[in-house]
PDB file of N, CA and C in Angstrom:
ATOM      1  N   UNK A   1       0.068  13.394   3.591  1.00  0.00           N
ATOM      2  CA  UNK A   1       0.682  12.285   2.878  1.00  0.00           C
ATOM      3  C   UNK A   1       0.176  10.971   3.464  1.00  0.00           C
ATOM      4  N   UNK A   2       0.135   9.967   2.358  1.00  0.00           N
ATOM      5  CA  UNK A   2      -0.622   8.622   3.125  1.00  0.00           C
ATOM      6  C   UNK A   2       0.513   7.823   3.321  1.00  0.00           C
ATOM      7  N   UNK A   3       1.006   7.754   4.626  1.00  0.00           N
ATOM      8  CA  UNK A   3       2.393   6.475   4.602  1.00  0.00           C
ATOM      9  C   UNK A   3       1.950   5.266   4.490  1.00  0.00           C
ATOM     10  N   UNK A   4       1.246   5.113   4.907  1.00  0.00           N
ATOM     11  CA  UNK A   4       0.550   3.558   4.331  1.00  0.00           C
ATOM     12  C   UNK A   4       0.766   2.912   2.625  1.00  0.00           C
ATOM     13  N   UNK A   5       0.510   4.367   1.939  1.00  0.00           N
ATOM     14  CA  UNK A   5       0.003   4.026   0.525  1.00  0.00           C
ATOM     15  C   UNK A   5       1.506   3.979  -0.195  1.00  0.00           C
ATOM     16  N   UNK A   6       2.392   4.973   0.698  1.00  0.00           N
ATOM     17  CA  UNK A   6       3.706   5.074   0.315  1.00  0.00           C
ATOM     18  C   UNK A   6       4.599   4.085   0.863  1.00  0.00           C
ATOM     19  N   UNK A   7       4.061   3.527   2.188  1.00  0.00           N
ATOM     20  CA  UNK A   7       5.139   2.023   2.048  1.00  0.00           C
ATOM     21  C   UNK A   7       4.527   0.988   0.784  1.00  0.00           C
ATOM     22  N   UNK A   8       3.275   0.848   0.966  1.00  0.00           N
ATOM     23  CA  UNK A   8       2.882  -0.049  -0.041  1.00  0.00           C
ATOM     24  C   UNK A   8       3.866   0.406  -1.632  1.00  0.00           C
ATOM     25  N   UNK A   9       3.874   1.102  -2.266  1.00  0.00           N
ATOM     26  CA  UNK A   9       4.151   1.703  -3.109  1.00  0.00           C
ATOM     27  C   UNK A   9       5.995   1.296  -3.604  1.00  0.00           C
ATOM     28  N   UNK A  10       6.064   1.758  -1.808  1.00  0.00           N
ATOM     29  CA  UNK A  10       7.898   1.164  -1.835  1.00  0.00           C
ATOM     30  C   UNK A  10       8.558   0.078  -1.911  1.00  0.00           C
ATOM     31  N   UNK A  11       7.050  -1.186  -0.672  1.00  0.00           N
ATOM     32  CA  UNK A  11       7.486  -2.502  -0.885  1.00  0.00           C
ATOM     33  C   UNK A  11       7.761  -3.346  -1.753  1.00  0.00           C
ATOM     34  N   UNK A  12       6.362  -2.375  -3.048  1.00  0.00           N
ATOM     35  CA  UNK A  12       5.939  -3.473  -4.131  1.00  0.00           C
ATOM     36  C   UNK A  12       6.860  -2.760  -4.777  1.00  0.00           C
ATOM     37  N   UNK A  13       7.773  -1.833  -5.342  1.00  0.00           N
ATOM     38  CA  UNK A  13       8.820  -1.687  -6.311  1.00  0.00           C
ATOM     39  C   UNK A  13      10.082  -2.297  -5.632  1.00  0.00           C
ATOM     40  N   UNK A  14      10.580  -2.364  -4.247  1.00  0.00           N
ATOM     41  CA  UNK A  14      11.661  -3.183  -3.470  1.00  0.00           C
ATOM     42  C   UNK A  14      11.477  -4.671  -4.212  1.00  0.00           C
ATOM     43  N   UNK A  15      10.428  -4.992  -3.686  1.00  0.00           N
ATOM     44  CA  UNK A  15      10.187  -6.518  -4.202  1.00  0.00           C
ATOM     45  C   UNK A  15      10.154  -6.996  -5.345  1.00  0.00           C
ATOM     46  N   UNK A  16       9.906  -6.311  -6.240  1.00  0.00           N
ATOM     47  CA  UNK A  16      10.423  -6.388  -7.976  1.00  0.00           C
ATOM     48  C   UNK A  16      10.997  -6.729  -8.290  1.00  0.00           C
ATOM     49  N   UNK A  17      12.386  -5.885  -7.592  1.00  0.00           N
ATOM     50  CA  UNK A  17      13.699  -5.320  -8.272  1.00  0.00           C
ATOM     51  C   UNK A  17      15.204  -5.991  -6.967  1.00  0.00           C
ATOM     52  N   UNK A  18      15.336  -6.599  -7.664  1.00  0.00           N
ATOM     53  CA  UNK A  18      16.587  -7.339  -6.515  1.00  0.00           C
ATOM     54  C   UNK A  18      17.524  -6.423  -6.277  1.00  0.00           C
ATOM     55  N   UNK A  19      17.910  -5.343  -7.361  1.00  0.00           N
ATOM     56  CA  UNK A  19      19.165  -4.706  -7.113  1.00  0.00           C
ATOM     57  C   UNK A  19      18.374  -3.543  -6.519  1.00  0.00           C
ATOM     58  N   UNK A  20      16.964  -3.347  -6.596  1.00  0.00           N
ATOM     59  CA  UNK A  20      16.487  -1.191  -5.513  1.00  0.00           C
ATOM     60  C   UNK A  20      16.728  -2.534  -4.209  1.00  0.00           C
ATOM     61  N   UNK A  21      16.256  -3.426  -3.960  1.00  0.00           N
ATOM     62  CA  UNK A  21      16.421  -4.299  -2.844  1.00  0.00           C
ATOM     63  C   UNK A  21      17.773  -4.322  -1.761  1.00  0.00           C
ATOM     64  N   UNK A  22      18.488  -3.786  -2.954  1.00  0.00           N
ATOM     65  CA  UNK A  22      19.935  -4.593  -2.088  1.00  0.00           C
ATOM     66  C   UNK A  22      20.539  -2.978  -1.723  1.00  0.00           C
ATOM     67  N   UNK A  23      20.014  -1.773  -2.307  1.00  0.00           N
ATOM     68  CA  UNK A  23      20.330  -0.647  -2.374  1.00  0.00           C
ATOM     69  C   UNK A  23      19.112  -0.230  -1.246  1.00  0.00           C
ATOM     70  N   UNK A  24      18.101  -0.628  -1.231  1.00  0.00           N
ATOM     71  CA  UNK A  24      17.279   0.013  -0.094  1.00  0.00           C
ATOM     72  C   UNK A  24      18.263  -0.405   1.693  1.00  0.00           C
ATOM     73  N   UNK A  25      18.910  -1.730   1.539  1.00  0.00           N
ATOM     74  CA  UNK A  25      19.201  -1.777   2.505  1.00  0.00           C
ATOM     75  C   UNK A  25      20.409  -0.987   3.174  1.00  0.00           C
ATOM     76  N   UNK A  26      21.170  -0.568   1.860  1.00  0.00           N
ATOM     77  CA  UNK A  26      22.273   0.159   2.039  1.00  0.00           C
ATOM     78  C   UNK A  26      22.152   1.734   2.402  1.00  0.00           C
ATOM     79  N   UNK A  27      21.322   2.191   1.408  1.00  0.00           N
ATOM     80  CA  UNK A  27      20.802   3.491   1.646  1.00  0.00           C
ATOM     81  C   UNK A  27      19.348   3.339   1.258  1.00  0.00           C
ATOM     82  N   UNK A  28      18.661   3.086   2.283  1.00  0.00           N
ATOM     83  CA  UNK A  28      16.603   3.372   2.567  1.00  0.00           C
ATOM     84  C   UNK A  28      16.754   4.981   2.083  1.00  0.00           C
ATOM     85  N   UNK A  29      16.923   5.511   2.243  1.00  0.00           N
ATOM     86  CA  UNK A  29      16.327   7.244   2.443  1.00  0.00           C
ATOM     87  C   UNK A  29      16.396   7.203   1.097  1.00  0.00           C
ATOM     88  N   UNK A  30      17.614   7.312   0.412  1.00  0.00           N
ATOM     89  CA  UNK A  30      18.148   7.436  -1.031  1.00  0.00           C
ATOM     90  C   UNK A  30      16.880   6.583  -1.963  1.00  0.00           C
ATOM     91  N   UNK A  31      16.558   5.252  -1.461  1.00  0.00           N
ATOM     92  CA  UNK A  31      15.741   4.531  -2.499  1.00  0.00           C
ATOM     93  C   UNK A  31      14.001   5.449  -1.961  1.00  0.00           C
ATOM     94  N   UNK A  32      13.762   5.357  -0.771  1.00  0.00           N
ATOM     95  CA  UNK A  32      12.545   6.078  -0.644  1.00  0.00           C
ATOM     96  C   UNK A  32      12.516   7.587  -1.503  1.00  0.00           C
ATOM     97  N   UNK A  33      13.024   8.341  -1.045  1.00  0.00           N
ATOM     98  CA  UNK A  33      13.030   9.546  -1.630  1.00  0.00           C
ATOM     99  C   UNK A  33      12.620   9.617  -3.487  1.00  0.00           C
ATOM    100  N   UNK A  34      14.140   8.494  -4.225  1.00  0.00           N
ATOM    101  CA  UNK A  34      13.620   8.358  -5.145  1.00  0.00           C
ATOM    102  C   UNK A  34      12.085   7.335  -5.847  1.00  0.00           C
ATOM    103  N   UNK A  35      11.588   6.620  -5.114  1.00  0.00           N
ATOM    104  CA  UNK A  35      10.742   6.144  -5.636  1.00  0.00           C
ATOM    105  C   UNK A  35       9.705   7.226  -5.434  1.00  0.00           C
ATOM    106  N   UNK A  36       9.399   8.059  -4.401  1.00  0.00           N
ATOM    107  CA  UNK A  36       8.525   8.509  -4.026  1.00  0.00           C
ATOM    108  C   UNK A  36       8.262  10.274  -4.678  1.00  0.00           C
ATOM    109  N   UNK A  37       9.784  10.349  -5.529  1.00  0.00           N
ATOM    110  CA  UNK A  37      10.215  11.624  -5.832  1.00  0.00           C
ATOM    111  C   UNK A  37      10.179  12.872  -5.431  1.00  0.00           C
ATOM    112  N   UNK A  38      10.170  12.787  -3.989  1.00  0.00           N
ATOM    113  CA  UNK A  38      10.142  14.450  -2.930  1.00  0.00           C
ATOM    114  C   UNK A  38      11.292  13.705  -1.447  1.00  0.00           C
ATOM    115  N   UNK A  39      11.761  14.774  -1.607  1.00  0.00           N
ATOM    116  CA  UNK A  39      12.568  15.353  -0.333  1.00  0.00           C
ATOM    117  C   UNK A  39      11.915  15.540   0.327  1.00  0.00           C
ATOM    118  N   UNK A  40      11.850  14.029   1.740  1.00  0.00           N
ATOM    119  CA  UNK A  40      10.792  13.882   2.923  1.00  0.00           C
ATOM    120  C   UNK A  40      11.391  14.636   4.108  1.00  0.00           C
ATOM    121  N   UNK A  41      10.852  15.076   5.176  1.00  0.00           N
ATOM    122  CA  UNK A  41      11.820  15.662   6.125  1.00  0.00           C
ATOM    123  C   UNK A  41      11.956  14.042   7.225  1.00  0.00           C
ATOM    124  N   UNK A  42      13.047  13.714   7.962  1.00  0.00           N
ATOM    125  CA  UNK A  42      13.825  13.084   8.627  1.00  0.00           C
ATOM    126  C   UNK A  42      12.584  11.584   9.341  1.00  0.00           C
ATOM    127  N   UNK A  43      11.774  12.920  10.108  1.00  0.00           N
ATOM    128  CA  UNK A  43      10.891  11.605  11.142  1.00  0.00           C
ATOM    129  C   UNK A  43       9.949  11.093  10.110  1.00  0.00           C
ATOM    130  N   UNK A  44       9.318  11.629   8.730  1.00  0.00           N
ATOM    131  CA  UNK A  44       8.891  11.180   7.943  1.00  0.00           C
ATOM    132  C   UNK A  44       9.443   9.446   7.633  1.00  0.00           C
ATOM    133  N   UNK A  45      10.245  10.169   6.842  1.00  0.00           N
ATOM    134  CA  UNK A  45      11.048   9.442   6.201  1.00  0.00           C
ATOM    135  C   UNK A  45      11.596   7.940   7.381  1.00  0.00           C
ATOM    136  N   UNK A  46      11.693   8.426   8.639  1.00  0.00           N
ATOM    137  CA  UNK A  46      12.155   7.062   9.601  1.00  0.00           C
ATOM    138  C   UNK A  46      11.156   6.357   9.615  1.00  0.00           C
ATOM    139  N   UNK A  47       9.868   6.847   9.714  1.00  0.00           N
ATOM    140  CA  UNK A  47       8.329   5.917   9.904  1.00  0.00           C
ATOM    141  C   UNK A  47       8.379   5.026   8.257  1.00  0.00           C
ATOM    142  N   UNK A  48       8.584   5.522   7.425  1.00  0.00           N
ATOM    143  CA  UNK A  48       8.775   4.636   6.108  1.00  0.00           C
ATOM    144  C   UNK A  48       9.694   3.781   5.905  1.00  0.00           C
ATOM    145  N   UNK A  49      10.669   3.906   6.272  1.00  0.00           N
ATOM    146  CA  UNK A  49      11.726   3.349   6.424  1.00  0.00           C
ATOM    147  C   UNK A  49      11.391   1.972   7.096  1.00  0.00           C
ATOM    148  N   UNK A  50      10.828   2.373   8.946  1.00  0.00           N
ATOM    149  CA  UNK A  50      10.482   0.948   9.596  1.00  0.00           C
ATOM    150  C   UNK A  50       9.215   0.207   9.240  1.00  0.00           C
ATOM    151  N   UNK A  51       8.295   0.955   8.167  1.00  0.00           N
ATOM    152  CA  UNK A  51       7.189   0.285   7.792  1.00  0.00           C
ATOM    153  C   UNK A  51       7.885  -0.353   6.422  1.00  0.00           C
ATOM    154  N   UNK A  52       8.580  -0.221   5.871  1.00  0.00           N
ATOM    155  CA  UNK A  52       8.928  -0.696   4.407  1.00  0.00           C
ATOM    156  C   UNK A  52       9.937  -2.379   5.433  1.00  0.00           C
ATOM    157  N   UNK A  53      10.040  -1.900   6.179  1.00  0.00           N
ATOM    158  CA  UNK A  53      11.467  -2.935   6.392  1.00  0.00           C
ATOM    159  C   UNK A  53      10.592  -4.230   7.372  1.00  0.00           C
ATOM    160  N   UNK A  54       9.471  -3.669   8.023  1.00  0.00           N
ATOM    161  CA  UNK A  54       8.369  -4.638   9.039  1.00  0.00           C
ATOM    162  C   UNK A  54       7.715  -5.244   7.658  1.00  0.00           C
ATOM    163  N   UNK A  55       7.054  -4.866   6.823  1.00  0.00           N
ATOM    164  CA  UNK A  55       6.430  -5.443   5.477  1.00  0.00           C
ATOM    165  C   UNK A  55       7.643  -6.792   4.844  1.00  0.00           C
ATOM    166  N   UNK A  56       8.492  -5.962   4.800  1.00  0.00           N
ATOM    167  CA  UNK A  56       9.252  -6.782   3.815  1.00  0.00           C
ATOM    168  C   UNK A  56       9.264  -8.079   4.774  1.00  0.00           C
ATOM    169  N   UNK A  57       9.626  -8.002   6.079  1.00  0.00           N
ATOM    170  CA  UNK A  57      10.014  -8.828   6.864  1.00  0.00           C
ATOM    171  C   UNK A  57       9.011  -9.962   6.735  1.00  0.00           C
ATOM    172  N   UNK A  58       7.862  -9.172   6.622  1.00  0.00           N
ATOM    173  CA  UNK A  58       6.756  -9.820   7.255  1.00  0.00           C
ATOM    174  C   UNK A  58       6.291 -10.928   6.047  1.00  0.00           C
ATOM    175  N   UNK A  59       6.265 -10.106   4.841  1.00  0.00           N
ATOM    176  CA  UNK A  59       6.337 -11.255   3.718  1.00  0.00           C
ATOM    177  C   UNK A  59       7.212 -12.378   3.308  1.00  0.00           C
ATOM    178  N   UNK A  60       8.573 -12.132   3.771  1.00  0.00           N
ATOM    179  CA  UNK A  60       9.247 -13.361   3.586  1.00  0.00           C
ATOM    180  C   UNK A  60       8.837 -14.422   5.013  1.00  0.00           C
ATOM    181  N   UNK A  61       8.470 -14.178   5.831  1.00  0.00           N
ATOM    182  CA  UNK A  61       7.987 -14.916   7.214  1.00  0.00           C
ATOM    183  C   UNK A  61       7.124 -15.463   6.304  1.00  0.00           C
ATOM    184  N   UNK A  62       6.248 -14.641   5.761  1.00  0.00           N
ATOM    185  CA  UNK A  62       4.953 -15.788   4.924  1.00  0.00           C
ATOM    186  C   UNK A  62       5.283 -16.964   3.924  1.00  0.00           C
ATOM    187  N   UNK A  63       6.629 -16.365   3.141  1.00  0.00           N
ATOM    188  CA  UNK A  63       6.569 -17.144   2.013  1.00  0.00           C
ATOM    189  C   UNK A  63       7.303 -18.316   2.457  1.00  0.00           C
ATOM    190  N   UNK A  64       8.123 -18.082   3.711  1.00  0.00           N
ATOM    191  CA  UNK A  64       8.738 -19.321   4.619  1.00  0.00           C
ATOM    192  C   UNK A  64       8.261 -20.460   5.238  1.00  0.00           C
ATOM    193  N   UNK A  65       6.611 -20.067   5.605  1.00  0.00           N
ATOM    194  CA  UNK A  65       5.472 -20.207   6.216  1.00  0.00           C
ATOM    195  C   UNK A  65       4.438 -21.560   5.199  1.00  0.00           C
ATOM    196  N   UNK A  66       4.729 -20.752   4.214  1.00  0.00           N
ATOM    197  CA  UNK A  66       4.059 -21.641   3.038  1.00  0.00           C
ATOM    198  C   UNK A  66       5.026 -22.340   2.487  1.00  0.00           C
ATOM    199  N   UNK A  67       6.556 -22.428   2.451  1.00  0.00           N
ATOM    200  CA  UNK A  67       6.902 -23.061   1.666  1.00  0.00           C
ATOM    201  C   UNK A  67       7.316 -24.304   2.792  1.00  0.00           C
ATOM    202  N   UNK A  68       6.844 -24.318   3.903  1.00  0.00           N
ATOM    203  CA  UNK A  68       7.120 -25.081   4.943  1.00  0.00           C
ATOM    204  C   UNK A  68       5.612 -25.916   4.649  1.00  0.00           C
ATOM    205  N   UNK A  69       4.373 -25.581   5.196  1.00  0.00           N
ATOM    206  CA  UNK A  69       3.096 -25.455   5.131  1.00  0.00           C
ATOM    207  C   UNK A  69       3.395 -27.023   4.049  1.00  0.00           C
ATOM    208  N   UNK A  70       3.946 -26.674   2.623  1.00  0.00           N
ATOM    209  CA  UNK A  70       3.946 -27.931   1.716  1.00  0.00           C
ATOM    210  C   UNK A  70       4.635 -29.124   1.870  1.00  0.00           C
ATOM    211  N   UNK A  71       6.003 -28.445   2.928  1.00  0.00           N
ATOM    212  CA  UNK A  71       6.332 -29.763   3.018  1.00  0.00           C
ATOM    213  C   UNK A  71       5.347 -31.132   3.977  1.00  0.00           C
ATOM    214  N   UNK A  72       4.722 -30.807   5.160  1.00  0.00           N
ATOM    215  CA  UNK A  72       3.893 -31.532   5.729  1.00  0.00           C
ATOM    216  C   UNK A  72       2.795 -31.735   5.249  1.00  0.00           C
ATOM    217  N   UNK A  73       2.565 -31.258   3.946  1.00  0.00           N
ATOM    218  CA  UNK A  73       1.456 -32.312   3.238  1.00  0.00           C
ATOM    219  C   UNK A  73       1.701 -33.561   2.832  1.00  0.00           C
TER     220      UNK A  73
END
């Protein structure tokens, strides 16, 4: 399995959708599982989990980044 391709996969439907968003944070396993449609076993599923949640993080740092970036022009 490519976890890479499957966080990508998870971030970009999280980030879509405000309400899989607000449900990934409540229950991750529940929204992974279903986007990904297989029953992952446990340590799987934790490595996706902290790569879906470091991504997400990491993009709002950016968009914070830039929306700062404009004000000092």
């Amino acid at each position: 399995m490519d976890i890479k391709g499957q966080i990508n996969k998870i971030v970009e439907e999280v980030s879509k959708n405000p309400n899989m968003k607000e449900q990934f944070e409540k229950e991750p396993v529940k929204v992974i599982e279903n986007v990904i449609g297989i029953d992952l076993p446990d340590d799987v599923v934790m490595k996706i989990i902290d790569g879906v949640k470091a991504k997400l993080t990491m993009d709002n740092v950016s968009k914070a980044a830039g929306a700062l970036k404009g004000i000092f022009k």
